[in-house]
Protein backbone atom coordinates (compact mmCIF):
# COMPACT_ATOMS: atom_id res chain seq x y z
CA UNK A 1 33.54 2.67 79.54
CA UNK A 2 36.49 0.38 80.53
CA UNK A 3 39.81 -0.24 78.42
CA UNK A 4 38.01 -4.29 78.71
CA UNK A 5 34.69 -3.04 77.66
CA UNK A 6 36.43 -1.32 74.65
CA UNK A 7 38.07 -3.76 73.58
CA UNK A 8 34.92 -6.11 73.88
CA UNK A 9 33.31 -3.78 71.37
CA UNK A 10 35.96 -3.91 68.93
CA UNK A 11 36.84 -7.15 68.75
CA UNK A 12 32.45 -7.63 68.13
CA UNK A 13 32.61 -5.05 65.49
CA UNK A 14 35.74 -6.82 63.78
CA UNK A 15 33.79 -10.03 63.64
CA UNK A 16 30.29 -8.42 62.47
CA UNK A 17 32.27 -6.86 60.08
CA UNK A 18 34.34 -9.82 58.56
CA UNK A 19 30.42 -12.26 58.82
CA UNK A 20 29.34 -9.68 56.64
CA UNK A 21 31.58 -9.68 54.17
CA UNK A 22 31.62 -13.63 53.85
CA UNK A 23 27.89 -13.54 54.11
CA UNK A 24 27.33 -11.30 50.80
CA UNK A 25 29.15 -13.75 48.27
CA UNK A 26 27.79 -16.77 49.80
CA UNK A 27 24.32 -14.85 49.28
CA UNK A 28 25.06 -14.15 46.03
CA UNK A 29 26.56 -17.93 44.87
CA UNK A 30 22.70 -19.21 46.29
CA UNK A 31 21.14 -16.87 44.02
CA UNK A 32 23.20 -17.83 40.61
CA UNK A 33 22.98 -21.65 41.98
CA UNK A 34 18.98 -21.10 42.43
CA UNK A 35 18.35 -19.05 39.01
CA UNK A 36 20.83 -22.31 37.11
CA UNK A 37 18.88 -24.61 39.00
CA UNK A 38 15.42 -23.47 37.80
CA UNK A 39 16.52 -22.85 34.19
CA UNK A 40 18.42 -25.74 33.61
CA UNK A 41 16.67 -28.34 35.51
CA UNK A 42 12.97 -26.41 34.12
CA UNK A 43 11.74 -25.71 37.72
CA UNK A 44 8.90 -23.96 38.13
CA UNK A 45 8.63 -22.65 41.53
CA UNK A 46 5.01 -23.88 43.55
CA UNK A 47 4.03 -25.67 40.52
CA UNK A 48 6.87 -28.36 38.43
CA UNK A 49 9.83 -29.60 39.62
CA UNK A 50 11.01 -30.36 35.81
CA UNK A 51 13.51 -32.61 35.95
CA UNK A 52 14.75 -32.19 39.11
CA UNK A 53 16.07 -35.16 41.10
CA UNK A 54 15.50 -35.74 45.16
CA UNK A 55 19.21 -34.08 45.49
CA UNK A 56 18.53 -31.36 43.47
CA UNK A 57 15.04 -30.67 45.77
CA UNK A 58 16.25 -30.98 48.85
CA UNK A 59 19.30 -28.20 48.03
CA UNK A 60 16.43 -25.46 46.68
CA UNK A 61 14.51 -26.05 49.68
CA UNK A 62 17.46 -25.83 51.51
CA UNK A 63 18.97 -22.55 49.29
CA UNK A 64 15.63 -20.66 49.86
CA UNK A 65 15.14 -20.77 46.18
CA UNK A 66 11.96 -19.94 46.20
CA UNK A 67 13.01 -16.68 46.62
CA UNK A 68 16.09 -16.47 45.32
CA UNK A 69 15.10 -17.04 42.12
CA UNK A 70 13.26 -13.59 42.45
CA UNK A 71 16.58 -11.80 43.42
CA UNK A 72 18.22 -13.89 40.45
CA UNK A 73 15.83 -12.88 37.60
CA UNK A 74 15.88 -9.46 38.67
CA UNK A 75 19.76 -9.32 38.88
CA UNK A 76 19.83 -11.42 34.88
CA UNK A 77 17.20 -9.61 33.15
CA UNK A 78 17.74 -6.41 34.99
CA UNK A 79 13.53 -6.27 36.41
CA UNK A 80 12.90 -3.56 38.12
CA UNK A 81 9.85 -4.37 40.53
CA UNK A 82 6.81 -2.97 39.61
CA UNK A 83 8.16 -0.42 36.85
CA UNK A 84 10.04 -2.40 34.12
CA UNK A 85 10.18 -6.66 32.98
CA UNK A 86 13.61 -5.58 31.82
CA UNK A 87 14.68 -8.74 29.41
CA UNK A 88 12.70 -10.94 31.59
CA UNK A 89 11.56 -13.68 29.14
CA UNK A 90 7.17 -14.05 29.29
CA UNK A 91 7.95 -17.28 30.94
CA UNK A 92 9.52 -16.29 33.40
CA UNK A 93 7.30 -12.76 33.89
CA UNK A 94 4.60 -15.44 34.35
CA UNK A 95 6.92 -17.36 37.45
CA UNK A 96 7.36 -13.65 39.03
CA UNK A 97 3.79 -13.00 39.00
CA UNK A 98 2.96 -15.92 40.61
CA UNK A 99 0.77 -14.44 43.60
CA UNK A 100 2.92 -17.29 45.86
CA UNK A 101 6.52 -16.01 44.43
CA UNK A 102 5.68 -12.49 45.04
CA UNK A 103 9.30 -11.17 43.67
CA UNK A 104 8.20 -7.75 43.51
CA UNK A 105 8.16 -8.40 47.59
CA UNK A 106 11.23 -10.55 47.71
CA UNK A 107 13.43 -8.38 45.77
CA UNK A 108 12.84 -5.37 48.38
């Protein structure tokens, strides 16, 4: 392998490793912004927008909320997929049950 070639591989491995790190927070701001979003604004996912406006659609569509909400819920109420509801509120065990949310899926 060349001294260029090296390099090359560093330098890709430098900025893998620095999207990664920026990725995980951004991740992470979606999935509180998704879980406020559907308890504040009474969203319930495939079935009520509550009182969300067009602004407030368009950014869950566009923050996958759908399934962050599953990733938020089980982070809040500490779920554990298929073994334990955690705190999970019976409203919300309802929303994660929901064959078309399939959180015990989306939190793998």
């Amino acid at each position: 392998m060349t001294k260029a070639t090296q390099f090359y591989l560093s330098l890709f491995a430098a900025s893998v490793a620095l999207a990664v790190s920026y990725a995980a927070p951004a991740l992470a701001d979606e999935v509180d912004s998704c879980g406020a979003m559907m308890e504040d604004l009474s969203i319930v996912p495939y079935q009520s927008w509550g009182s969300a406006s067009a602004d407030d659609k368009k950014a869950w569509e566009d923050k996958n909320c759908n399934r962050n909400v599953c990733l938020y819920m089980e982070q809040k109420y500490d779920v554990e997929a298929g073994k334990s509801w955690g705190s999970l509120p019976a409203n919300l065990q309802k929303i994660w049950d929901d064959p078309k949310m399939n959180c015990n899926m989306a939190v793998q």
